[in-house]
C-alpha atoms as a PDB file:
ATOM      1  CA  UNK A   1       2.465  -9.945  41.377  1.00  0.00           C
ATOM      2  CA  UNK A   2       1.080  -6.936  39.474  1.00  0.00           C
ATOM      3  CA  UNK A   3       5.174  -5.916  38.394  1.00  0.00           C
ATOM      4  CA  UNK A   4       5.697  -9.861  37.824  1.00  0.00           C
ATOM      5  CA  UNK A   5       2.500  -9.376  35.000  1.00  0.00           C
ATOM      6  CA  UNK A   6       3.656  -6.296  33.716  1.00  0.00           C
ATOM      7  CA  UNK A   7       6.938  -7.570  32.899  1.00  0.00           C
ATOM      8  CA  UNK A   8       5.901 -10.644  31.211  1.00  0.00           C
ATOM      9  CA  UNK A   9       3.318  -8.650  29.313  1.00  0.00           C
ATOM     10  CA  UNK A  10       6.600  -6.157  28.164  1.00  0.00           C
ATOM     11  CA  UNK A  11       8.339  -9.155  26.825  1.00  0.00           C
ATOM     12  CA  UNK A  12       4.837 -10.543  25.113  1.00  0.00           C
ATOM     13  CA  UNK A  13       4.321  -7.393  23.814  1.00  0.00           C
ATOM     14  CA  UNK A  14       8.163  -6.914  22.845  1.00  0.00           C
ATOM     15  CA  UNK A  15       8.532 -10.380  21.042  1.00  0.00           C
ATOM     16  CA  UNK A  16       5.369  -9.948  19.062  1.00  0.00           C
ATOM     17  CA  UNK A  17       7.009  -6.676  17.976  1.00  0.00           C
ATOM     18  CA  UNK A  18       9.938  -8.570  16.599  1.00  0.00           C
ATOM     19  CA  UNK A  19       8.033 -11.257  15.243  1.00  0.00           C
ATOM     20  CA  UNK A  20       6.294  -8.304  13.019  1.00  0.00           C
ATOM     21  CA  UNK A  21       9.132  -6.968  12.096  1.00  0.00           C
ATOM     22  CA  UNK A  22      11.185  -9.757  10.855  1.00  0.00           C
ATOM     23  CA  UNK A  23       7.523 -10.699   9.089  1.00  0.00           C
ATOM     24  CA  UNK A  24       7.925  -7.123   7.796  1.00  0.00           C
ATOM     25  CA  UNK A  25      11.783  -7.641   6.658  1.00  0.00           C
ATOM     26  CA  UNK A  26      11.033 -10.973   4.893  1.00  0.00           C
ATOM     27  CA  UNK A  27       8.339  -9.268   2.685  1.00  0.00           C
ATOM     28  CA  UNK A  28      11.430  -6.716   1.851  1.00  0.00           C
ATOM     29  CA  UNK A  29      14.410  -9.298   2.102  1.00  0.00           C
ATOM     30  CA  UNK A  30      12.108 -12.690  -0.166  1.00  0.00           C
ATOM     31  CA  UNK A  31      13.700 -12.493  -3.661  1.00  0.00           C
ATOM     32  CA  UNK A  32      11.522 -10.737  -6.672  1.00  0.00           C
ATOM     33  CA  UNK A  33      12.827 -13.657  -9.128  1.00  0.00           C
ATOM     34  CA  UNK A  34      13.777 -17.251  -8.882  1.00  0.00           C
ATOM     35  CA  UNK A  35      17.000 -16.500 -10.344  1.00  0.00           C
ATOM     36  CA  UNK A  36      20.567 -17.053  -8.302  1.00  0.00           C
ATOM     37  CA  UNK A  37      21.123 -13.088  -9.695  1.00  0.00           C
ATOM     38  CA  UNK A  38      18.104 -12.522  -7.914  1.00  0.00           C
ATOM     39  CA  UNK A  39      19.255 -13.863  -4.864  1.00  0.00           C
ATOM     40  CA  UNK A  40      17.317 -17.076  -5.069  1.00  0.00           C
ATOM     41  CA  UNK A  41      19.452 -20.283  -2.764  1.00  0.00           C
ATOM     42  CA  UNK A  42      19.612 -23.218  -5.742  1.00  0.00           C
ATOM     43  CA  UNK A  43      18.252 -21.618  -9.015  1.00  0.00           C
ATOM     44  CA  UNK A  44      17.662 -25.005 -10.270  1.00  0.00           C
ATOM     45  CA  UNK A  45      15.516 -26.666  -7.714  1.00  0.00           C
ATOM     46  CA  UNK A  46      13.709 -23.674  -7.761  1.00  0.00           C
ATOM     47  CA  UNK A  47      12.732 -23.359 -11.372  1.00  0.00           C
ATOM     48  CA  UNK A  48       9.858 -25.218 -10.846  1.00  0.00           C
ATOM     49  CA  UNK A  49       8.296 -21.840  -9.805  1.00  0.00           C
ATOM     50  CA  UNK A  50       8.760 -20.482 -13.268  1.00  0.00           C
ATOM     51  CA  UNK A  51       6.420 -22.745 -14.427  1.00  0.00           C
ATOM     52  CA  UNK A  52       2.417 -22.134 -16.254  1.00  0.00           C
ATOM     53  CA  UNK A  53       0.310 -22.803 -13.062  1.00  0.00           C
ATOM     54  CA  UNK A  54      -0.659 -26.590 -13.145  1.00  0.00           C
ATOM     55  CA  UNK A  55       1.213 -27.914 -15.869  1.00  0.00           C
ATOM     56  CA  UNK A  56       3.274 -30.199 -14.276  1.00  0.00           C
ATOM     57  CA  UNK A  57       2.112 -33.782 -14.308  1.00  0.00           C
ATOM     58  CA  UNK A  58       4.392 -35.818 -11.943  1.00  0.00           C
ATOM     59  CA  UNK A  59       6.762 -34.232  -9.314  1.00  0.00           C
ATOM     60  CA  UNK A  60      10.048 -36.213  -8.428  1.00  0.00           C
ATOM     61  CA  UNK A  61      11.144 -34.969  -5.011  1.00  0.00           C
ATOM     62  CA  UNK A  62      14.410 -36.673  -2.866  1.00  0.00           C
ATOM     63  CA  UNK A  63      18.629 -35.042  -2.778  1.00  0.00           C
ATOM     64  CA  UNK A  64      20.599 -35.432  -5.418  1.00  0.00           C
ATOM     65  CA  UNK A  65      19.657 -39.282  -6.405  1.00  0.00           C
ATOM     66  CA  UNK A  66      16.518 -38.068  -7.935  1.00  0.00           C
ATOM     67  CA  UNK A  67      18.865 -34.850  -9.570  1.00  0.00           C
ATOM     68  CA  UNK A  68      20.722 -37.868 -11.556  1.00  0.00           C
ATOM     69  CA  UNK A  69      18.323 -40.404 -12.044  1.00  0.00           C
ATOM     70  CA  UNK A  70      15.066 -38.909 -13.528  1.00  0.00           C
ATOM     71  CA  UNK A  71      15.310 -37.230 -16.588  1.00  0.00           C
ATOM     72  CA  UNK A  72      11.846 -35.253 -17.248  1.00  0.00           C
ATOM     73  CA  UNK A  73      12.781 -34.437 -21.059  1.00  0.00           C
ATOM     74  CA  UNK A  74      13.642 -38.059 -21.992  1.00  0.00           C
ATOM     75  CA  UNK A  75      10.214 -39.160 -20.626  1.00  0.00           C
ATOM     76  CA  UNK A  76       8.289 -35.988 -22.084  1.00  0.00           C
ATOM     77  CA  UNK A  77       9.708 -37.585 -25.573  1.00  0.00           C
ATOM     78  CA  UNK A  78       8.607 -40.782 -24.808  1.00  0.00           C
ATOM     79  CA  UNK A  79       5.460 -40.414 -23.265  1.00  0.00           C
ATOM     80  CA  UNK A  80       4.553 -37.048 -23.588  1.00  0.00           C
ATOM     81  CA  UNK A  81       3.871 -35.706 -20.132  1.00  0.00           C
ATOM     82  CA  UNK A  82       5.112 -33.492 -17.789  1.00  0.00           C
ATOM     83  CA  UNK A  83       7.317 -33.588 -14.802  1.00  0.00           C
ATOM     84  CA  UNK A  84      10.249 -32.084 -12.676  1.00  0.00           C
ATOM     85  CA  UNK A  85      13.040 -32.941 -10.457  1.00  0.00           C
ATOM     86  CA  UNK A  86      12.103 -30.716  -7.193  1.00  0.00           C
ATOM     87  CA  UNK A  87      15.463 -31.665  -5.441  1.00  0.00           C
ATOM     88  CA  UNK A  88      18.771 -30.430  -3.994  1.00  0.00           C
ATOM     89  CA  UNK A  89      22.124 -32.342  -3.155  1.00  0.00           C
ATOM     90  CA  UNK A  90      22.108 -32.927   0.716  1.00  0.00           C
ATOM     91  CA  UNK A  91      18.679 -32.476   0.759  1.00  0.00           C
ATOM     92  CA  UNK A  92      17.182 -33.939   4.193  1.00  0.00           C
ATOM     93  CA  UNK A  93      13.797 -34.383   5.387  1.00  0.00           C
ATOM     94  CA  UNK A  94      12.947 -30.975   6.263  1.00  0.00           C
ATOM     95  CA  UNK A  95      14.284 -29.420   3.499  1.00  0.00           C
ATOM     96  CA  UNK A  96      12.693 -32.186   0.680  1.00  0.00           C
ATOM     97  CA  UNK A  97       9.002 -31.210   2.690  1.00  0.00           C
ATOM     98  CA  UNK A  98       9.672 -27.634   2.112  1.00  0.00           C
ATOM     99  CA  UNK A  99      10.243 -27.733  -1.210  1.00  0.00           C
ATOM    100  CA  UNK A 100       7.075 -29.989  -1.783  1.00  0.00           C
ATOM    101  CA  UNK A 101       5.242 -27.702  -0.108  1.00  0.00           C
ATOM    102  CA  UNK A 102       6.932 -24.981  -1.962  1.00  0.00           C
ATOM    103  CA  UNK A 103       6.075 -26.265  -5.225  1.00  0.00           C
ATOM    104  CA  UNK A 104       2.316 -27.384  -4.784  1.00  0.00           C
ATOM    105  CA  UNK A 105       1.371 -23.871  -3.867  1.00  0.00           C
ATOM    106  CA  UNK A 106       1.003 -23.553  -8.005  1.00  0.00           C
ATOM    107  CA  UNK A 107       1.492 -27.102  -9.088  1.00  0.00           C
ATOM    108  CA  UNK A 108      -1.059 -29.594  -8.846  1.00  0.00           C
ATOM    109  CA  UNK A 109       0.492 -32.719  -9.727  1.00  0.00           C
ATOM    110  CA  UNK A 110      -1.164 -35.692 -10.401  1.00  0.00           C
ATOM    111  CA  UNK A 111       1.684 -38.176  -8.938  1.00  0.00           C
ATOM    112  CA  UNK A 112       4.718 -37.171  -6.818  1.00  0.00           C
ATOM    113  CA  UNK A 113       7.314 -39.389  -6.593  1.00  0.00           C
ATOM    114  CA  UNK A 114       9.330 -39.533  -3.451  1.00  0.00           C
ATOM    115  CA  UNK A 115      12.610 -41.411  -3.624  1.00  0.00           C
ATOM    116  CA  UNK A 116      13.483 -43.258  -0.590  1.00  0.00           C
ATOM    117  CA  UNK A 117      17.748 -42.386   0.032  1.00  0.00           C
ATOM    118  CA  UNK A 118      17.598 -39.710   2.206  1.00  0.00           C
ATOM    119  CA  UNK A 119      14.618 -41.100   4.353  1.00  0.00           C
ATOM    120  CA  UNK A 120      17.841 -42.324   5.664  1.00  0.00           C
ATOM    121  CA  UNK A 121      19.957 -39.507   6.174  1.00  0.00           C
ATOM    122  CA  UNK A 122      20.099 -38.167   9.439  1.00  0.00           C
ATOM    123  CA  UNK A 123      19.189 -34.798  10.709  1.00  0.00           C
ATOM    124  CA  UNK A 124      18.677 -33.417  14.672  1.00  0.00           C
ATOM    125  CA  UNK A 125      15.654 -31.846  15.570  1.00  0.00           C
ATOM    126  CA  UNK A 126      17.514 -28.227  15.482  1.00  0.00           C
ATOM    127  CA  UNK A 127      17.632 -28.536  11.648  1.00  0.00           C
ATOM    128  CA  UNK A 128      14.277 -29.579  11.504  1.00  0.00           C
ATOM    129  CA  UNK A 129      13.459 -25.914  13.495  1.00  0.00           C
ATOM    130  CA  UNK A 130      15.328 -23.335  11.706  1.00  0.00           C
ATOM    131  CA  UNK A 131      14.007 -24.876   8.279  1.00  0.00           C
ATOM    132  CA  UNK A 132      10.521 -24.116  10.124  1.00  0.00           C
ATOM    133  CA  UNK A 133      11.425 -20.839  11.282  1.00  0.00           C
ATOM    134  CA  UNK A 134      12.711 -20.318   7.921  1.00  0.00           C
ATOM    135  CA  UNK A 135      10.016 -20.605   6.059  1.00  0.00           C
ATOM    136  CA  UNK A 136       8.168 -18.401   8.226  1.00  0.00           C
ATOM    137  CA  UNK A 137      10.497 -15.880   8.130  1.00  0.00           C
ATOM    138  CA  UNK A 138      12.330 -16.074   4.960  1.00  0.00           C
ATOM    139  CA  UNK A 139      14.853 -12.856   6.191  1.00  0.00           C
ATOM    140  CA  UNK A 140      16.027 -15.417   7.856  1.00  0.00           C
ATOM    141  CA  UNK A 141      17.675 -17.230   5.336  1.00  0.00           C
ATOM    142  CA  UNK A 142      18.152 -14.305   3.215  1.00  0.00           C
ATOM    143  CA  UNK A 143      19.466 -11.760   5.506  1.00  0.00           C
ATOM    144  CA  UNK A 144      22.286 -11.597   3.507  1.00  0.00           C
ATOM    145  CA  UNK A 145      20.360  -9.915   0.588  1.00  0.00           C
ATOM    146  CA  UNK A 146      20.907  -6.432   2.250  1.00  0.00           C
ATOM    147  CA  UNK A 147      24.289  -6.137   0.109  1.00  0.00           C
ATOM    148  CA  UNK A 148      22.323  -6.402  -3.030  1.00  0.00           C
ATOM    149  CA  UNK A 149      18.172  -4.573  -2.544  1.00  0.00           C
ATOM    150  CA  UNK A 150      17.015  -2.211  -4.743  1.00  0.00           C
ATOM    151  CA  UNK A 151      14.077  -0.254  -4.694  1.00  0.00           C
ATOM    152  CA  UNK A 152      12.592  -2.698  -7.118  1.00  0.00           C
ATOM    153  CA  UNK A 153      12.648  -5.113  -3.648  1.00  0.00           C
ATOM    154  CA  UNK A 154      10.217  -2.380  -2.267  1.00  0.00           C
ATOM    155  CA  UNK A 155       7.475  -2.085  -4.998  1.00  0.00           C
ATOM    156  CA  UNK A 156       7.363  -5.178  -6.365  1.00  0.00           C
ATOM    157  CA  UNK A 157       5.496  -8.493  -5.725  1.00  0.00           C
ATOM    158  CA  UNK A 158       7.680 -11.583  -5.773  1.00  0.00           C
ATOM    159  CA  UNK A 159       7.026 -13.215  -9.560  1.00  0.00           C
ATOM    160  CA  UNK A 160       9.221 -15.988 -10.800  1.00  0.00           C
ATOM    161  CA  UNK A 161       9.773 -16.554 -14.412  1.00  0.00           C
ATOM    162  CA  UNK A 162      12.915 -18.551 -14.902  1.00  0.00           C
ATOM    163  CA  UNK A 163      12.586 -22.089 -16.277  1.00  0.00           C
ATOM    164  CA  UNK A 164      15.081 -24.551 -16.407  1.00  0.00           C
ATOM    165  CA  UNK A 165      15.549 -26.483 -20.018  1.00  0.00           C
ATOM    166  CA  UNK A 166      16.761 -29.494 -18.140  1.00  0.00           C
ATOM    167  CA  UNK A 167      13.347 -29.483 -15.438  1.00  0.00           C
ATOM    168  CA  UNK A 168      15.627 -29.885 -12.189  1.00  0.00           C
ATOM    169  CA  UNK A 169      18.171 -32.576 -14.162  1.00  0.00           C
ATOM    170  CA  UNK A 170      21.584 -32.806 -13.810  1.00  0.00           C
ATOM    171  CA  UNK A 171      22.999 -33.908 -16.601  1.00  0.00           C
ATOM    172  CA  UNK A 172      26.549 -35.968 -16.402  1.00  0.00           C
ATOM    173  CA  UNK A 173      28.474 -38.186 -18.683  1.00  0.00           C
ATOM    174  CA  UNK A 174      31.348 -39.256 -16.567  1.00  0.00           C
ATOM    175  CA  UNK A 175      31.620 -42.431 -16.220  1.00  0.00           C
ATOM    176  CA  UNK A 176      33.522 -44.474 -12.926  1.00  0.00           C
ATOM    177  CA  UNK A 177      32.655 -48.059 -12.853  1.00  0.00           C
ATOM    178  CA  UNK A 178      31.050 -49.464  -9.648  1.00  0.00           C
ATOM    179  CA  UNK A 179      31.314 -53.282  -8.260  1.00  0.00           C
ATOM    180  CA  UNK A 180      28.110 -54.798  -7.313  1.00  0.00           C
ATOM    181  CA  UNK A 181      29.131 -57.763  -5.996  1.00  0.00           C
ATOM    182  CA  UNK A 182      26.920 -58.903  -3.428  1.00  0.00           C
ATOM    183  CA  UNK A 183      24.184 -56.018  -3.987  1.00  0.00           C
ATOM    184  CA  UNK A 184      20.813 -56.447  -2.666  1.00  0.00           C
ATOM    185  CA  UNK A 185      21.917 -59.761  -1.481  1.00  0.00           C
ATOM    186  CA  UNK A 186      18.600 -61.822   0.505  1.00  0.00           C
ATOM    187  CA  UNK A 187      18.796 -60.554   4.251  1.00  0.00           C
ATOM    188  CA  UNK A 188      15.850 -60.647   6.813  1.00  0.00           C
ATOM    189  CA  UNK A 189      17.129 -57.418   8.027  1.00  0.00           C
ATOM    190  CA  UNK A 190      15.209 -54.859   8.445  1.00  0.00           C
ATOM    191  CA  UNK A 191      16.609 -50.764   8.387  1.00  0.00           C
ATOM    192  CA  UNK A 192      14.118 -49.062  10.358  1.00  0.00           C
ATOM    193  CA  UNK A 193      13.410 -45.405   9.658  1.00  0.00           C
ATOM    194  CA  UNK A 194      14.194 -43.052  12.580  1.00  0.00           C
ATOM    195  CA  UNK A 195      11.232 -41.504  14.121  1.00  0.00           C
ATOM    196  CA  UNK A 196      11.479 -37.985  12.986  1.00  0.00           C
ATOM    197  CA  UNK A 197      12.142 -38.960   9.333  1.00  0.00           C
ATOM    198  CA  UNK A 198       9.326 -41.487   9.724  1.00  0.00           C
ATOM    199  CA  UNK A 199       6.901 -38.627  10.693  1.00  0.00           C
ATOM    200  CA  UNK A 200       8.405 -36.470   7.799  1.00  0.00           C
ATOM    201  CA  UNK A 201       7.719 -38.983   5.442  1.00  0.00           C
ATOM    202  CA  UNK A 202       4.358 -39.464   6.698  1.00  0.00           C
ATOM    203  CA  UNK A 203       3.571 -36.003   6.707  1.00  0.00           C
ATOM    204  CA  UNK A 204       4.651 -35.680   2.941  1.00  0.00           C
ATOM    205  CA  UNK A 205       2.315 -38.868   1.582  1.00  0.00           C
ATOM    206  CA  UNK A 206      -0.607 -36.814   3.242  1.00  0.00           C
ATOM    207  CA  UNK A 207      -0.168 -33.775   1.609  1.00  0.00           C
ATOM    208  CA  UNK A 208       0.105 -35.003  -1.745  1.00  0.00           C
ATOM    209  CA  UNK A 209      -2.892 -37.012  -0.617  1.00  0.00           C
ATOM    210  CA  UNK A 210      -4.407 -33.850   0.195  1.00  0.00           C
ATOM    211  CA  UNK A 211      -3.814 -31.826  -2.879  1.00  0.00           C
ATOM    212  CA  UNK A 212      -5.153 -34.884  -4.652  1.00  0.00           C
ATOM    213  CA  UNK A 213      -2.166 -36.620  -5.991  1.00  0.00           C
ATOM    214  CA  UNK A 214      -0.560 -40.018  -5.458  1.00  0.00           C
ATOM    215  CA  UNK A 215       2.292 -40.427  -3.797  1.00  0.00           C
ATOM    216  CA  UNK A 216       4.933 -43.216  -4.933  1.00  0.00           C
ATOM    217  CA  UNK A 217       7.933 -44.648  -3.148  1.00  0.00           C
ATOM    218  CA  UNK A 218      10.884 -45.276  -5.390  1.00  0.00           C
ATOM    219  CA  UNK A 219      14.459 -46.528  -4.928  1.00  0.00           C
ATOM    220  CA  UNK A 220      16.237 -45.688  -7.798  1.00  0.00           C
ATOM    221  CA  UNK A 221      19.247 -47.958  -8.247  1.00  0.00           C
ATOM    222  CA  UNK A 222      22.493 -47.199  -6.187  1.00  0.00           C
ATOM    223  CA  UNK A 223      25.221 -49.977  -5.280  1.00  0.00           C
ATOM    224  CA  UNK A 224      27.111 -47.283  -2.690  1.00  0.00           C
ATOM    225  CA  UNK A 225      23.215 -46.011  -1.213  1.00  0.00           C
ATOM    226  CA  UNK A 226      21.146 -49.091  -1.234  1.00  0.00           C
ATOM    227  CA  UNK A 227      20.626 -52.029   0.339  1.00  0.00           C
ATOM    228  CA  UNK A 228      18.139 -54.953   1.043  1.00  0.00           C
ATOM    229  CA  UNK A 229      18.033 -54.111   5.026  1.00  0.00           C
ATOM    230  CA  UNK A 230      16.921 -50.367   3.717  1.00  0.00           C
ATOM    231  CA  UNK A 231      14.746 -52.006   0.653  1.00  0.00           C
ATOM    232  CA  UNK A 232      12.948 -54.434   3.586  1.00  0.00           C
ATOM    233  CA  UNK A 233      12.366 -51.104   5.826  1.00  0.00           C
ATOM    234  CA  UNK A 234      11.019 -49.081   3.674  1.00  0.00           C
ATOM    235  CA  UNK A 235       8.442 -51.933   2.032  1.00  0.00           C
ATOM    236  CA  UNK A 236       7.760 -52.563   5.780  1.00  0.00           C
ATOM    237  CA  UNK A 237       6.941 -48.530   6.095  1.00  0.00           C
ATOM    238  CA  UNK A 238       4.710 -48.391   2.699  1.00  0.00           C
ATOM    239  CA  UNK A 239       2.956 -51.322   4.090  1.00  0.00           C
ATOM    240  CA  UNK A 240       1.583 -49.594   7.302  1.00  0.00           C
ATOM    241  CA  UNK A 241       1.073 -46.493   5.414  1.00  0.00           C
ATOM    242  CA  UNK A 242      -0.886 -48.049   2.211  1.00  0.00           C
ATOM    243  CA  UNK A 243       1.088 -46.697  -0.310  1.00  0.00           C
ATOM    244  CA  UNK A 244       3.127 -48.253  -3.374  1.00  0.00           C
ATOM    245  CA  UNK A 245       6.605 -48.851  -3.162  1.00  0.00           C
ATOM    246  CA  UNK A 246       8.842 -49.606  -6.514  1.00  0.00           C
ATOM    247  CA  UNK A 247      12.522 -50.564  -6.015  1.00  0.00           C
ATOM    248  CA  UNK A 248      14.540 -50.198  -8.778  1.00  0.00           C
ATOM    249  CA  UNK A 249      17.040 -52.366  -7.482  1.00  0.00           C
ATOM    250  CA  UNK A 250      15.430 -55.820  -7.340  1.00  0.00           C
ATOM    251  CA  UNK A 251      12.802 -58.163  -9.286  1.00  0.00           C
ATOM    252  CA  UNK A 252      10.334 -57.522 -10.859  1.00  0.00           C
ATOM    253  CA  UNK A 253      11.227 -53.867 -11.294  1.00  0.00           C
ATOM    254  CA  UNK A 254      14.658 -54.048 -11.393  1.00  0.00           C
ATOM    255  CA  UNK A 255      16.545 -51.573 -14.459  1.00  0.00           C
ATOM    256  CA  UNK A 256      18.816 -52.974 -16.181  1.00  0.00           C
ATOM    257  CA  UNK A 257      22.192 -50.705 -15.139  1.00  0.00           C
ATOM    258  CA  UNK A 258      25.313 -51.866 -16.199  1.00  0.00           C
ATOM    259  CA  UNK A 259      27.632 -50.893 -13.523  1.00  0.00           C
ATOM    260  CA  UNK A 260      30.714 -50.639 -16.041  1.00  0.00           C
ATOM    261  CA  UNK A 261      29.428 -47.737 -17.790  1.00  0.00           C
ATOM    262  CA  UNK A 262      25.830 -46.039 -15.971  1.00  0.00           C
ATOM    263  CA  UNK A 263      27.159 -44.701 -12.801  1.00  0.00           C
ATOM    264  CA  UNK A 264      29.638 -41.251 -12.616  1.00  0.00           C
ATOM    265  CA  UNK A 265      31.008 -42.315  -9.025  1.00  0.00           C
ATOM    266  CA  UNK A 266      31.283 -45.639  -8.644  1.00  0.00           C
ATOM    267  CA  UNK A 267      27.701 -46.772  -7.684  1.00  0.00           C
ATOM    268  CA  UNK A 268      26.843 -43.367  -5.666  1.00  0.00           C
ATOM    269  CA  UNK A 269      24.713 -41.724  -8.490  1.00  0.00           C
ATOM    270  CA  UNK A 270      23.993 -42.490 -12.300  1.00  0.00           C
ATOM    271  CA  UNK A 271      25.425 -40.819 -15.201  1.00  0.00           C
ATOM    272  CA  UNK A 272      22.985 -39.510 -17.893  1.00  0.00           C
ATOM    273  CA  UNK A 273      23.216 -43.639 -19.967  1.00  0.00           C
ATOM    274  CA  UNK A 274      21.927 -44.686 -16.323  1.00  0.00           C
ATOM    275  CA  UNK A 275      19.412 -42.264 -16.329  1.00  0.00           C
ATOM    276  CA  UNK A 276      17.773 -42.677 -19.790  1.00  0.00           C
ATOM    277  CA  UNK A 277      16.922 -46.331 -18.518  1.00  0.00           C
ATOM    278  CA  UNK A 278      15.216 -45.213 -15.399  1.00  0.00           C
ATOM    279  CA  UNK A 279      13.535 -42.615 -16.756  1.00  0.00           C
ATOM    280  CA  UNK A 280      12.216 -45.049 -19.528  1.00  0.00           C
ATOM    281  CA  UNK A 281      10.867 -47.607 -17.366  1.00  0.00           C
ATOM    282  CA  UNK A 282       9.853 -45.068 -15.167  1.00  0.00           C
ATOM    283  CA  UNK A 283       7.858 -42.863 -17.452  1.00  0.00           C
ATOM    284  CA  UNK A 284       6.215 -45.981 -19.267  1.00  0.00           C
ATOM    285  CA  UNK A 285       5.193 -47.309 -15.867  1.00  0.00           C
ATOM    286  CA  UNK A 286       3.574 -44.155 -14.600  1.00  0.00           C
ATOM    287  CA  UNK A 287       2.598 -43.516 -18.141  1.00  0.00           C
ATOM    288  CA  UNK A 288       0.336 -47.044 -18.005  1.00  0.00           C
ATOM    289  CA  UNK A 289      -0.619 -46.937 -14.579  1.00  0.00           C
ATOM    290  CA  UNK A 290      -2.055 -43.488 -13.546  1.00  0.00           C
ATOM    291  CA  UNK A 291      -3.089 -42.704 -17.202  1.00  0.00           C
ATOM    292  CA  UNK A 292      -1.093 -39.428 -17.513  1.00  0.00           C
ATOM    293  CA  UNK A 293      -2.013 -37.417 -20.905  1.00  0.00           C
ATOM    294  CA  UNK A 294       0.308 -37.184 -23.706  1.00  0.00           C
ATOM    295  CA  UNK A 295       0.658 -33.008 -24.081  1.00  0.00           C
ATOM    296  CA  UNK A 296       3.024 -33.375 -27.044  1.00  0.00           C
ATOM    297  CA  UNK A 297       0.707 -32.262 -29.461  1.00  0.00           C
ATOM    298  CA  UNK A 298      -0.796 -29.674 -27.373  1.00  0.00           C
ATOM    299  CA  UNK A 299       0.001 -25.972 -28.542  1.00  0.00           C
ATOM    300  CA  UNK A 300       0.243 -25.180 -24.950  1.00  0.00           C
ATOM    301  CA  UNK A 301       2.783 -27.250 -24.253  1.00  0.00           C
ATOM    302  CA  UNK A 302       5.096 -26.450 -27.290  1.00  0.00           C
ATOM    303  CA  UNK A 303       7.975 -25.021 -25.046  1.00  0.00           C
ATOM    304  CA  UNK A 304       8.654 -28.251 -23.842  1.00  0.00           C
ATOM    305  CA  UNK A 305       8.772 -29.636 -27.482  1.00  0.00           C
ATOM    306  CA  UNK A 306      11.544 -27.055 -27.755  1.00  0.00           C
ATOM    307  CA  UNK A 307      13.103 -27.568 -24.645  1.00  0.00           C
ATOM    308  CA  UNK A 308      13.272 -31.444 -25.789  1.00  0.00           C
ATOM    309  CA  UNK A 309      15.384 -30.237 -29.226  1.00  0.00           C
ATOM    310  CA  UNK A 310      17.968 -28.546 -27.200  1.00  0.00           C
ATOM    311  CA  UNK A 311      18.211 -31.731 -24.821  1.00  0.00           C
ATOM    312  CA  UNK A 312      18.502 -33.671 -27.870  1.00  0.00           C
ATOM    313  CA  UNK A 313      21.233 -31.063 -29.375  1.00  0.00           C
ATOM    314  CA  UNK A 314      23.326 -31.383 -25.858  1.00  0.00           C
ATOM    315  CA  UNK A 315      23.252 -34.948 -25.824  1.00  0.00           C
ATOM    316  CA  UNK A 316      24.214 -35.162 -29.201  1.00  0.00           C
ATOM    317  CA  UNK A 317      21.373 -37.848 -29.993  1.00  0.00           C
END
């Protein structure tokens, strides 16, 4: 009994060893900047942690739909407040919580919009674990740093100061026609979310309800990802959970896409003339409804005035 004790208090003792060193490795391993020379995974997602400390007004977090869709510089000229894309293509559940989490540790948002496409996507509960473990040890997902640290990973304190002009946008032009014949066609059916993105989901509208913000369901429009089975199930989620749900698909807040010329991939994602009508209707809505402040004339706020000329300059507007 008393070698049975000893031995499991070796491997307690040994495994809470290992735990502080791979603590101790992350401190070393965590990049200094949120830069990809840096060693930062996904520069853009993460230039939300080059921003002031709570600046940003609205947070749009999903995969890559919300990357095409919401353009935070067309609504900061129209409306005059703040916002970011805090996505990544492929994103799941998991990963889209983690980055919320990420960002709120110095944003305080006062909506966060969470688009609905990849409360679809699937993902087993191993994914859901090492993006846990992960975060807790970020060597983890780093490890492969050791090629490139410098004393400067010794000494100094992680401090990110890139920005991204575009605010987490991906800006395309292409332009492949999609058929919507038959989209969003009436159906009783109802899509049901899986239980583990269900409890993902859940777990994301309370901490923005925690930190004080409001979280907002929103489809944005997608012939190839959308449908009225997915459109009933997630109304029929936002209903238990008492939270508003816009889809951008059907009446009354249906955009006006033209499928001939607003989608790059034939229905999958928008292009940027897709985009700019979202983000419109979008930004006015929020604008009216939550009573968001117009920062354009505020000094403070003049790099995004400038960061709106060169969006203006690229799009050739």
């Amino acid at each position: 009994m008393k070698r049975a004790l000893r031995a499991l208090s070796g491997a307690v003792l040994a495994g809470l060893a290992i735990l502080l060193l791979l603590g101790l490795l992350s401190l070393l391993f965590i990049p200094k900047n949120n830069t990809a020379r840096d060693g930062i995974l996904d520069q853009k997602a993460n230039g939300i942690l080059g921003e002031p400390k709570n600046t940003i007004d609205v947070l749009f977090v999903g995969d890559s739909e919300v990357l095409s869709a919401f353009s935070p510089l067309e609504i900061w000229g129209e409306y005059g407040f703040t916002s970011y894309d805090c996505a990544m293509k492929g994103h799941r559940m998991p990963d889209r919580y983690s980055l919320l989490l990420q960002a709120t540790e110095e944003q305080k948002p006062k909506v966060v919009v969470i688009e609905t496409h990849d409360c679809y996507s699937p993902f087993t509960p191993g994914m859901a674990f090492i993006r846990s473990v992960q975060d807790a040890l970020p060597v983890l997902e780093y490890h492969d740093r050791w090629k490139s640290l410098t004393f400067a990973d010794v000494t100094e304190e992680p401090d990110a100061t890139w920005t991204d002009d575009l605010k987490g946008f991906y800006l395309n032009t292409d332009v492949e026609p999609a058929n919507d014949e038959g989209h969003m066609a009436p159906t009783d059916e109802v899509e049901k979310l899986a239980v583990m993105n269900r409890w993902y989901l859940k777990r994301m509208i309370d901490h923005c309800r925690e930190i004080g913000a409001v979280p907002v369901l929103v489809s944005s429009p997608s012939t190839y990802n959308w449908n009225t089975a997915r459109h009933n199930g997630i109304a029929e989620f936002a209903k238990g959970a008492n939270v508003e749900y816009i889809d951008l698909n059907v009446e009354p807040t249906k955009v006006d896409i033209d499928w001939e010329t607003d989608t790059r991939d034939g229905g999958d994602h928008l292009n940027l003339y897709g985009a700019v009508k979202v983000s419109d209707w979008v930004g006015e809505y929020l604008s009216e409804s939550y009573g968001l402040s117009d920062h354009r004339e505020d000094p403070k706020f003049q790099a995004w005035n400038e960061a709106l000329e060169r969006y203006e300059e690229l799009i050739d507007r």
